[in-house]
N, C-alpha and C. Protein backbone atom coordinates (compact mmCIF):
# COMPACT_ATOMS: atom_id res chain seq x y z
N UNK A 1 93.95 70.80 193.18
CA UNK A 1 94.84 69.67 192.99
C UNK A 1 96.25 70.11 193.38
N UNK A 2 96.87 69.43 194.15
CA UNK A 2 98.16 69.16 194.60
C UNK A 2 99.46 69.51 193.31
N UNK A 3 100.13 69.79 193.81
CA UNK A 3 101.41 69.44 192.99
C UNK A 3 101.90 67.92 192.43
N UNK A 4 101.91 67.24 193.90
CA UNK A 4 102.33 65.92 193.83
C UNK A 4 101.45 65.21 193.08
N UNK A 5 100.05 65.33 193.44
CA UNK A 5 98.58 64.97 192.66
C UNK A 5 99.18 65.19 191.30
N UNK A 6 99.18 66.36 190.87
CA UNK A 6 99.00 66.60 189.22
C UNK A 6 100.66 65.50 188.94
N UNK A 7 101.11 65.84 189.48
CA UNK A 7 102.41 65.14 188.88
C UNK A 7 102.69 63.78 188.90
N UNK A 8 101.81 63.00 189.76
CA UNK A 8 101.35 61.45 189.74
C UNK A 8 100.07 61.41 188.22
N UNK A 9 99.21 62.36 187.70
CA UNK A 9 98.20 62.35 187.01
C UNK A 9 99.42 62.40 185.79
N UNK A 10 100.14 63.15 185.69
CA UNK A 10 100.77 62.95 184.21
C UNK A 10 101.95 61.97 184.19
N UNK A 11 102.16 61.58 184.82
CA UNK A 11 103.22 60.48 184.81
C UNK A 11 102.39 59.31 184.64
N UNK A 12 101.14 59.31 184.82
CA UNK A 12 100.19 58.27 184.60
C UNK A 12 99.41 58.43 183.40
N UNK A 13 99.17 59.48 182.88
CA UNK A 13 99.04 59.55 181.53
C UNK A 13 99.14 58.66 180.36
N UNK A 14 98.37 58.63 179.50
CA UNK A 14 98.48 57.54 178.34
C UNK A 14 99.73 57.94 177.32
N UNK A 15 100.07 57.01 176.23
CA UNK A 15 101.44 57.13 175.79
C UNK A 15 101.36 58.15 174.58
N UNK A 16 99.85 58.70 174.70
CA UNK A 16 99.68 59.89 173.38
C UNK A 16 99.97 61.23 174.06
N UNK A 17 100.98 61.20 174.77
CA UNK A 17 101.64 62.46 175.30
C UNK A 17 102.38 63.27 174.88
N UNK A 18 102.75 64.34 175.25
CA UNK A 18 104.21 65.16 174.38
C UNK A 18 104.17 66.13 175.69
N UNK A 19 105.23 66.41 176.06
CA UNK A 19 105.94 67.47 177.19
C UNK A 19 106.58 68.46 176.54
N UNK A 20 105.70 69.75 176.47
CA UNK A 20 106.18 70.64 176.21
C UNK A 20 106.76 72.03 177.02
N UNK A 21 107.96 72.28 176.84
CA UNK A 21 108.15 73.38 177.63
C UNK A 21 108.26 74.82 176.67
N UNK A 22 107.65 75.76 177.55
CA UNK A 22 107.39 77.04 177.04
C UNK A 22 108.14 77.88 177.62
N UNK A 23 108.63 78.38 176.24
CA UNK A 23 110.26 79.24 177.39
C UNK A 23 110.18 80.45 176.35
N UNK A 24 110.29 81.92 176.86
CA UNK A 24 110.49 83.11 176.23
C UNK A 24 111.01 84.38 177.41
N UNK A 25 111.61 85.02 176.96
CA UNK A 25 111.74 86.23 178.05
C UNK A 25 110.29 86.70 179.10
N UNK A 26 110.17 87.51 179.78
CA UNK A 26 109.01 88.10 180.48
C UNK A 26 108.47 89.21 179.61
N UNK A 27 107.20 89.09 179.69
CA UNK A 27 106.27 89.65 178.69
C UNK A 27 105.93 89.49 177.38
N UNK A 28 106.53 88.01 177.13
CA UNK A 28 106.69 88.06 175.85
C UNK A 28 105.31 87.02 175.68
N UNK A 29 104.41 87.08 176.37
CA UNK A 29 102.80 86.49 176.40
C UNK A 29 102.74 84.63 176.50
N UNK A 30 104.23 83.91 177.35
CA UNK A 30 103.77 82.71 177.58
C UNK A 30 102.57 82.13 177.98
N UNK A 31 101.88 82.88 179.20
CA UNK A 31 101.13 82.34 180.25
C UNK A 31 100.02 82.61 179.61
N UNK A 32 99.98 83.44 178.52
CA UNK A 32 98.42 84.27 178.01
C UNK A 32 98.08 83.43 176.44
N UNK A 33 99.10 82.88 176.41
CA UNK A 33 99.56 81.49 175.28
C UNK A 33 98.68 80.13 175.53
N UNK A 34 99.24 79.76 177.26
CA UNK A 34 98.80 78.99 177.83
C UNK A 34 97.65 78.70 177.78
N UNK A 35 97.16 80.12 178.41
CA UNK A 35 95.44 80.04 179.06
C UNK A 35 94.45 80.39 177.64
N UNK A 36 94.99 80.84 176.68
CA UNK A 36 94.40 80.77 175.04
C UNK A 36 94.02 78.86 174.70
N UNK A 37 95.40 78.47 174.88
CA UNK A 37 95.56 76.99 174.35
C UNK A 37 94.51 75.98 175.32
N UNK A 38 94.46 76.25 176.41
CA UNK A 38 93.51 75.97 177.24
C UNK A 38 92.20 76.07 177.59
N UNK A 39 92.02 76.95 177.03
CA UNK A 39 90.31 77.66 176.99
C UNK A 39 89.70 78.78 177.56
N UNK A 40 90.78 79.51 178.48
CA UNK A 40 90.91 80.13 179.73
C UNK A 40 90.00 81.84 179.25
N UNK A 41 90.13 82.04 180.13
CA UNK A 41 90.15 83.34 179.87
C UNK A 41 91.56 84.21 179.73
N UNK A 42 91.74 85.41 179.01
CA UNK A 42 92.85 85.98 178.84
C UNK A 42 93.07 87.23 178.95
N UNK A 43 92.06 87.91 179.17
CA UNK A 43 92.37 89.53 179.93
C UNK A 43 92.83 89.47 180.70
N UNK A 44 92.96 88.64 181.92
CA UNK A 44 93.90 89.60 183.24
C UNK A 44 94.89 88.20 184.02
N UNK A 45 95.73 88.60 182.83
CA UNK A 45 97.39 87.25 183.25
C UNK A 45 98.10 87.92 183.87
N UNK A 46 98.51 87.60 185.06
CA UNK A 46 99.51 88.00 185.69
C UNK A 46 101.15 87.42 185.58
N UNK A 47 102.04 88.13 185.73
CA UNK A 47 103.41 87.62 185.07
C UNK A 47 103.54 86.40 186.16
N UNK A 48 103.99 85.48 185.66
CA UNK A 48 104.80 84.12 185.98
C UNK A 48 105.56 84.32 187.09
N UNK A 49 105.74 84.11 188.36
CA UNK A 49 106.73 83.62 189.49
C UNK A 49 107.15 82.25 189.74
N UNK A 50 107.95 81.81 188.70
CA UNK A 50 108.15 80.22 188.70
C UNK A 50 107.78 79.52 187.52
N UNK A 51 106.54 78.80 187.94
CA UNK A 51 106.02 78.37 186.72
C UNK A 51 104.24 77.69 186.88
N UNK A 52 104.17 77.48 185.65
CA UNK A 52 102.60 77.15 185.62
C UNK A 52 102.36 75.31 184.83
N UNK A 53 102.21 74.47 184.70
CA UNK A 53 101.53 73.32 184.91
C UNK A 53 100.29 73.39 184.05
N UNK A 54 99.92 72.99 183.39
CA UNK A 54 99.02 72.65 182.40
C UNK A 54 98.57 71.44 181.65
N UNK A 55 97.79 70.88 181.33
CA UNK A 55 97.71 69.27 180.73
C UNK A 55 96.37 70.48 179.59
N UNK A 56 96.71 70.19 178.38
CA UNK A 56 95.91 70.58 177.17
C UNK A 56 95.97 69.64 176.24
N UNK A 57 94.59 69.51 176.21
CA UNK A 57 94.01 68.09 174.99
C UNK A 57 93.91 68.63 173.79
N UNK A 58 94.60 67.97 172.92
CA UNK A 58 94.33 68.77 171.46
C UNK A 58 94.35 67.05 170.47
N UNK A 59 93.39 66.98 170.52
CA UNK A 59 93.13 66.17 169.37
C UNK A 59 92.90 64.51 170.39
N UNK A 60 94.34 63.68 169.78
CA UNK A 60 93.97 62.50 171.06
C UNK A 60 95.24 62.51 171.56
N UNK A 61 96.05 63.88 171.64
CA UNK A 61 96.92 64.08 172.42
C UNK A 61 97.22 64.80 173.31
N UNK A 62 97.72 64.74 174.75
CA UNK A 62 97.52 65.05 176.02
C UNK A 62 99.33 65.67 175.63
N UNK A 63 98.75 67.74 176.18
CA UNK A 63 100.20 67.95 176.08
C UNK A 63 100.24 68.94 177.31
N UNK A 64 101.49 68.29 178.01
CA UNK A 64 101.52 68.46 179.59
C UNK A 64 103.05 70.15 179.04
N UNK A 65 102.19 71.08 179.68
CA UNK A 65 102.63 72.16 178.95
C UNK A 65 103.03 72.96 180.39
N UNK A 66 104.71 73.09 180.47
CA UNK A 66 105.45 73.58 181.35
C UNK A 66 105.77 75.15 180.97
N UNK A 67 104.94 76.14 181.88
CA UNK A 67 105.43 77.78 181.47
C UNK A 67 106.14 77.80 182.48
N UNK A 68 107.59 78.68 181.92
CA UNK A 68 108.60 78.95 183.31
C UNK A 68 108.42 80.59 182.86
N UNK A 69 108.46 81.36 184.47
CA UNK A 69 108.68 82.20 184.01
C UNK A 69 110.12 82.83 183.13
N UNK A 70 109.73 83.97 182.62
CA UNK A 70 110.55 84.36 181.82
C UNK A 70 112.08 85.78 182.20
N UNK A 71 111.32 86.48 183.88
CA UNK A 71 112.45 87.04 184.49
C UNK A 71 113.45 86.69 184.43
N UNK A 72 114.61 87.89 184.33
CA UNK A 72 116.45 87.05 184.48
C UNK A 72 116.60 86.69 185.17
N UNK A 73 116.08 86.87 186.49
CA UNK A 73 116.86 86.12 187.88
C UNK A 73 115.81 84.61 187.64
N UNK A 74 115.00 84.19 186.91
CA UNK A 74 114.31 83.10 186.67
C UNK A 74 115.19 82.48 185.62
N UNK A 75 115.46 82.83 184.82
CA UNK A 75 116.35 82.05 183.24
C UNK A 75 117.47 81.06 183.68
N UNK A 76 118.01 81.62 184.84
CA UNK A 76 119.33 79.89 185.24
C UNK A 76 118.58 78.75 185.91
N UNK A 77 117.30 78.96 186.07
CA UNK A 77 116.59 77.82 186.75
C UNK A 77 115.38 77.02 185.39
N UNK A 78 115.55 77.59 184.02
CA UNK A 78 115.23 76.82 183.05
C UNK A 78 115.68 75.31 182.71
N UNK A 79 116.81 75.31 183.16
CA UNK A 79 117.72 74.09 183.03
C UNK A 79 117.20 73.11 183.81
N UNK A 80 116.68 73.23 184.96
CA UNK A 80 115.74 72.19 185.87
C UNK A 80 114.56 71.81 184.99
N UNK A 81 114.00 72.36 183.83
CA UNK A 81 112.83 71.53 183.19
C UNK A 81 113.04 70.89 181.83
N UNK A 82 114.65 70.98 181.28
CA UNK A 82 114.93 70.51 180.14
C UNK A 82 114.58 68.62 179.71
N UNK A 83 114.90 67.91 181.30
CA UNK A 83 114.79 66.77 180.56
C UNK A 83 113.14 66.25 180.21
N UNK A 84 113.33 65.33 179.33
CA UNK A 84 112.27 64.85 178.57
C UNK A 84 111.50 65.23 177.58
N UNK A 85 111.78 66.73 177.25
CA UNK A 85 111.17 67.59 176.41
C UNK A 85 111.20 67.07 175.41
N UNK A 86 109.63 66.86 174.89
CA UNK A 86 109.19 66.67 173.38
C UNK A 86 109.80 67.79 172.66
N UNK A 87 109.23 68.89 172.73
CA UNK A 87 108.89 69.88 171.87
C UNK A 87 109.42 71.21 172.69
N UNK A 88 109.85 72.12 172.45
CA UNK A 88 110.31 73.50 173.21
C UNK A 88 109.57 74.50 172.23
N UNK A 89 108.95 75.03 173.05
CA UNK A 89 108.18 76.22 172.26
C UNK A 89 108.36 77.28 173.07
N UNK A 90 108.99 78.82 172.28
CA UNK A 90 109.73 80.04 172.39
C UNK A 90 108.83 80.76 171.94
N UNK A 91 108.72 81.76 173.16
CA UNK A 91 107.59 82.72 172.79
C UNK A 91 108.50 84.01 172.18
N UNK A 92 108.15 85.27 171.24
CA UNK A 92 108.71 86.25 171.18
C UNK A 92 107.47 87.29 171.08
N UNK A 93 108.40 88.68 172.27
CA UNK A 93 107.40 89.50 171.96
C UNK A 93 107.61 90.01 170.52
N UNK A 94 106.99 90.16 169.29
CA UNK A 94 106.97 90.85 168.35
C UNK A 94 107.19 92.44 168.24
N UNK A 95 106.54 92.48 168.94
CA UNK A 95 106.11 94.20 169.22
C UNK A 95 107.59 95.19 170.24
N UNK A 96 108.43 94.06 170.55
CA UNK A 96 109.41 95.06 171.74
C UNK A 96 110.76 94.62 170.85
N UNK A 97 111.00 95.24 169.74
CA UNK A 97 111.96 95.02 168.87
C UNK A 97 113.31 95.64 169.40
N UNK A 98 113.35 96.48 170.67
CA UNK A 98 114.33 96.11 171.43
C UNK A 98 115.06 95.35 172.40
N UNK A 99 114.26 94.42 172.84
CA UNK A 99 114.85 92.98 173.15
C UNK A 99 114.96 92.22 172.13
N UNK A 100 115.17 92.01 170.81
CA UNK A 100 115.24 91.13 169.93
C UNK A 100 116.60 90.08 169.84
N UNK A 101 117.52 91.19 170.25
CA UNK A 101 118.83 90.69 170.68
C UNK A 101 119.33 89.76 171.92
N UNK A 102 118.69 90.30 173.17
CA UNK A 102 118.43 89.59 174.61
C UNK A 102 117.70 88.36 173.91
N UNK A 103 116.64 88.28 173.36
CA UNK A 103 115.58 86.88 173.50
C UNK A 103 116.46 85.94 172.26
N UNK A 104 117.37 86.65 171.37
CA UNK A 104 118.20 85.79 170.46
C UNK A 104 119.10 85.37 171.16
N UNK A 105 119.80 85.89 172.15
CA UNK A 105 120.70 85.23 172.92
C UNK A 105 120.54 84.24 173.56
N UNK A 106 119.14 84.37 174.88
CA UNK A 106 118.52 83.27 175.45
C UNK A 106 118.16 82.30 174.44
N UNK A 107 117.74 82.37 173.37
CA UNK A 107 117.34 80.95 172.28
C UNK A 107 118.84 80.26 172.02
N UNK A 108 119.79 81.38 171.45
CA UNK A 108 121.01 80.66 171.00
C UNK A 108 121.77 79.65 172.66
N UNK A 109 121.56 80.24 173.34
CA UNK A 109 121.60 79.07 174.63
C UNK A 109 120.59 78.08 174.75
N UNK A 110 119.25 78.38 174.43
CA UNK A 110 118.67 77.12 174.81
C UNK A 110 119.52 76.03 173.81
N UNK A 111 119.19 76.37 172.53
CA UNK A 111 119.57 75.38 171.35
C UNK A 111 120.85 74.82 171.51
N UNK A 112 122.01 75.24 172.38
CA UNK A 112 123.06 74.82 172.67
C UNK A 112 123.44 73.46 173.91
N UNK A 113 121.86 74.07 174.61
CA UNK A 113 121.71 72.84 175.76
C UNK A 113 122.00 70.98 175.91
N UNK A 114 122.71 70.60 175.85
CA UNK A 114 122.48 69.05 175.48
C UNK A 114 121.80 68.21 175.86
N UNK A 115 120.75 68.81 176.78
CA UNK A 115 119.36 67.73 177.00
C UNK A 115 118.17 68.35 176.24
N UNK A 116 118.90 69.47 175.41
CA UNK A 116 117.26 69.94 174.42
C UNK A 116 118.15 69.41 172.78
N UNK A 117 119.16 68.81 172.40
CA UNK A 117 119.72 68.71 170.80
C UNK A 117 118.63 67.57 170.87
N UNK A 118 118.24 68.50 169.47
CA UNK A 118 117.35 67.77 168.37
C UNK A 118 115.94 68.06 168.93
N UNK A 119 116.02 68.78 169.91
CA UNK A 119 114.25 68.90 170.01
C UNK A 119 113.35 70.00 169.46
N UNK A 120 112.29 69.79 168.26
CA UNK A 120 111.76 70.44 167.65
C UNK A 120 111.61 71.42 168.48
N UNK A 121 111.34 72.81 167.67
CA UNK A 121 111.48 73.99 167.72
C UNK A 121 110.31 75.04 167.25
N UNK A 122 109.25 75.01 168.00
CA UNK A 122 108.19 76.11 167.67
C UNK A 122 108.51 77.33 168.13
N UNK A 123 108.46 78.54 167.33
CA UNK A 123 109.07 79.74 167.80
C UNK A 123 107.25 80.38 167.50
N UNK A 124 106.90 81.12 168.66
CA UNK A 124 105.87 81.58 168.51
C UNK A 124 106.21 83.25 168.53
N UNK A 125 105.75 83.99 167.19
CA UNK A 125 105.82 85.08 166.83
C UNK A 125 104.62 85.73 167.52
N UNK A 126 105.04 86.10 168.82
CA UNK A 126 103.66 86.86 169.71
C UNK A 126 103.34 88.40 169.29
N UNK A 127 101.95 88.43 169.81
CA UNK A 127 101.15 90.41 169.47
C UNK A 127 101.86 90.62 168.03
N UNK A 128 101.17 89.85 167.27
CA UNK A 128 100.93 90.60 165.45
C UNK A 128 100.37 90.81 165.54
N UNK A 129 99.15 91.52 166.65
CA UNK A 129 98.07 91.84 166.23
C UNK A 129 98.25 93.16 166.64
N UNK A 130 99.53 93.68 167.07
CA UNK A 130 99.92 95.37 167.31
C UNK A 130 100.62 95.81 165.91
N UNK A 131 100.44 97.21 165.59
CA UNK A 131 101.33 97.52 164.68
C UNK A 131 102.73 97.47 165.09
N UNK A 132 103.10 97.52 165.72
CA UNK A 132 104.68 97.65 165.97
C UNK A 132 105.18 96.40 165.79
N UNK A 133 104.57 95.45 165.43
CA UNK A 133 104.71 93.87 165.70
C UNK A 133 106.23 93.96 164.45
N UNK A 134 107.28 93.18 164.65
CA UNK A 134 108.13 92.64 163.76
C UNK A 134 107.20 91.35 163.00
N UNK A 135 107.31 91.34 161.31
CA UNK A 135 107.01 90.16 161.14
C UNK A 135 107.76 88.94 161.20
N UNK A 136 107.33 87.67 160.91
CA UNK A 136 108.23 86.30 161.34
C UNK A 136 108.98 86.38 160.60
N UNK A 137 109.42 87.05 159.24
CA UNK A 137 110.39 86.93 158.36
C UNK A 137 111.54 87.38 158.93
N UNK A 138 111.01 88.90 159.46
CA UNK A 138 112.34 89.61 159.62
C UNK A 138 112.77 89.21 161.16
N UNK A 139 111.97 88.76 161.94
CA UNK A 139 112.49 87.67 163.12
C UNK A 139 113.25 86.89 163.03
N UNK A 140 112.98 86.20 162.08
CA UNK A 140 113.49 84.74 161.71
C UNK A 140 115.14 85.26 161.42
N UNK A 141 115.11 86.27 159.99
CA UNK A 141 116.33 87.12 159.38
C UNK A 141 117.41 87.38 161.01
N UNK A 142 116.77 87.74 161.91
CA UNK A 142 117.07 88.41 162.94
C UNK A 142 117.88 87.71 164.17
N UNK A 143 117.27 86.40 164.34
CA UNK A 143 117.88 85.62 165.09
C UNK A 143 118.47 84.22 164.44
N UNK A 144 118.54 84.46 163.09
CA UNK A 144 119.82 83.02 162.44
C UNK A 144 119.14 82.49 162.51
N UNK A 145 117.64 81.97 162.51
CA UNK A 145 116.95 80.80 162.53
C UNK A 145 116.84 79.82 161.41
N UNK A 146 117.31 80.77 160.17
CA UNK A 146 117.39 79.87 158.92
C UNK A 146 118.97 78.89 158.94
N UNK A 147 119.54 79.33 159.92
CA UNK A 147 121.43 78.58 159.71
C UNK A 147 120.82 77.54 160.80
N UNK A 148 119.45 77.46 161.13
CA UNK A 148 119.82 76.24 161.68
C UNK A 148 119.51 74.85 161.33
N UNK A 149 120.32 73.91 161.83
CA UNK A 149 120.43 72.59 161.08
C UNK A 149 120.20 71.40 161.59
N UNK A 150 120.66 71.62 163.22
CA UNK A 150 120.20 70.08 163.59
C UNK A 150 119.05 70.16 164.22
N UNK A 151 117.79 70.50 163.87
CA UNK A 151 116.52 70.47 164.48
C UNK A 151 115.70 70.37 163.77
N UNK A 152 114.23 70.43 163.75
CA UNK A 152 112.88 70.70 162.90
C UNK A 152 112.80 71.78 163.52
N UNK A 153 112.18 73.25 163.20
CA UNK A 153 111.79 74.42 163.63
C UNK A 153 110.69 75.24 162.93
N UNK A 154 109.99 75.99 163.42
CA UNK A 154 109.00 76.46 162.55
C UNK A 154 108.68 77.53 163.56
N UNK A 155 108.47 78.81 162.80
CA UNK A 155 108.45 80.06 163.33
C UNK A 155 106.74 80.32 163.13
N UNK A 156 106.05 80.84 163.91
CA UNK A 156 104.38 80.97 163.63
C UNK A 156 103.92 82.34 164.20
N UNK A 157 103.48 83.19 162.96
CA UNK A 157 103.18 84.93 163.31
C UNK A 157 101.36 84.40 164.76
N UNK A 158 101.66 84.85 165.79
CA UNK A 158 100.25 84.78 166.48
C UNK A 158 99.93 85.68 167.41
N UNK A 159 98.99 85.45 168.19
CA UNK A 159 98.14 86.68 169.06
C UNK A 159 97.61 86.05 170.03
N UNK A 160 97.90 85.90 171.04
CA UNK A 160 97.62 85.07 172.20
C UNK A 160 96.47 85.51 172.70
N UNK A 161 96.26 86.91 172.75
CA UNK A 161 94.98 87.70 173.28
C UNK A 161 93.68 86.91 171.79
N UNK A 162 93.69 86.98 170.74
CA UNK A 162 93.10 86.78 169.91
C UNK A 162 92.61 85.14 169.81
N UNK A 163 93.92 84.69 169.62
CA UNK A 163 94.28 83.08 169.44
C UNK A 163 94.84 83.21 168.18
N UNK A 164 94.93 83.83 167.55
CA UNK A 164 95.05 83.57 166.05
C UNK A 164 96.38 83.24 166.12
N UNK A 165 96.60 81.87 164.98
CA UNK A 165 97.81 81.69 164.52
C UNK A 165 98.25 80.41 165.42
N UNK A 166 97.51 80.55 166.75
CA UNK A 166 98.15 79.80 167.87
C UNK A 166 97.39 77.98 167.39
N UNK A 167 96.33 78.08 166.68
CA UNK A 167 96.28 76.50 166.27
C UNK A 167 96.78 75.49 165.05
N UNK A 168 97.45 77.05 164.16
CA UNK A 168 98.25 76.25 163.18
C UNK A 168 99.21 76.13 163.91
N UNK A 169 100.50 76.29 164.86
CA UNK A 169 101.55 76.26 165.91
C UNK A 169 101.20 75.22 166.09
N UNK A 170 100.04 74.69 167.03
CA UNK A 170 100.11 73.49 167.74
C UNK A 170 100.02 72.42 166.72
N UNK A 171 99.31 72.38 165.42
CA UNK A 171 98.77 71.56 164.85
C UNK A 171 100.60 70.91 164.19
N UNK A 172 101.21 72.23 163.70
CA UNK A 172 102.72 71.64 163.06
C UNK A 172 103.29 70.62 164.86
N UNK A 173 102.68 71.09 166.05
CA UNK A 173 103.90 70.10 167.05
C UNK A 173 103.02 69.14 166.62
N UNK A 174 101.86 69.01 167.10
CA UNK A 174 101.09 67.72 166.77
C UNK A 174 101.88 66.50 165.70
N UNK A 175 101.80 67.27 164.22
CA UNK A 175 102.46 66.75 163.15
C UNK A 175 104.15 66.64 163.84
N UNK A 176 104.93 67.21 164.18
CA UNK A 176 106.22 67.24 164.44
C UNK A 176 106.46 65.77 165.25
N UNK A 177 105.31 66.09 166.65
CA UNK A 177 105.96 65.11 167.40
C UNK A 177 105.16 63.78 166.83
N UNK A 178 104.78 63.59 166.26
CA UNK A 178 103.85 62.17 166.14
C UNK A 178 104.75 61.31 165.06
N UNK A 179 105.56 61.88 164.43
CA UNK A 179 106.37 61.11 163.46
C UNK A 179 107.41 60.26 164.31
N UNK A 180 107.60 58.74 163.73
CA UNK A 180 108.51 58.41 164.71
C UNK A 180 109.93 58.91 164.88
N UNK A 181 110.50 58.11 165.80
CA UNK A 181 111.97 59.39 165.98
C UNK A 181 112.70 58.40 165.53
């Protein structure tokens, strides 16, 4: 299927939709997120050049799920997928507790964006299933996520290789976006 194809198929889509974009640094397991949420297989993801396109049915809702990659020379071209966003879901690697600072910075910019104010906020706490993993508490502690105020947000410990964790995540957007606005 085409580009243009898929992109006439979701614009034609029924109105039980939600557009989600998936935004985290590189390596921090978007694409392996993706192909979990999808059904895919997940041993051998290759990193993101751009982005990936997805339509995932979860329940009787169709969620057209935008991975950009996560490289720096990729991060000023995030701003091309902000409008319409239901839901923004932030991947973090858990386990590389020295970018914790870099991927808090990139969030404190997304959240500053004015075509993303007010759009719920799934922060996906990626590889808890390594010991080195940070838990979501001290994540959360880590990047100010509790000072924040004008959004819905919800931080979720998961394992993309596993799945675990990754269907209570979707189930809170499910609940998030279905309430009226």
């Amino acid at each position: 299927m085409g580009l243009l194809e898929l992109l006439r198929k979701l614009k034609a889509s029924p109105s039980h939709e939600i557009r989600v974009l998936l935004l985290g640094l590189d390596n921090a397991g978007k694409t392996t997120i993706l192909k979990s949420l999808a059904g895919e297989e997940v041993s051998k993801v290759t990193p993101t050049q751009g982005f990936n396109i997805k339509s995932v049915k979860q329940e009787k809702w169709n969620l057209n799920v935008w991975d950009i990659g996560g490289q720096r020379n990729i991060r000023p071209y995030w701003r091309n997928y902000f409008e319409n966003t239901d839901v923004l879901i932030y991947v973090i690697d858990s386990a590389d507790r020295k970018r914790l600072d870099e991927t808090g910075l990139e969030l404190t910019e997304l959240l500053e964006e004015e075509k993303l104010q007010g759009v719920p906020l799934l922060i996906f706490a990626n590889k808890q299933d390594l010991l080195s993993a940070a838990p979501p508490g001290e994540i959360a502690d880590s990047l100010g996520l509790n000072d924040i105020r004008t959004r819905t947000w919800q931080i979720q410990a998961c394992s993309a290789m596993s799945g675990e964790g990754l269907e209570h995540g979707m189930n809170w957007v499910l609940k998030t976006c279905s309430k009226p606005k």
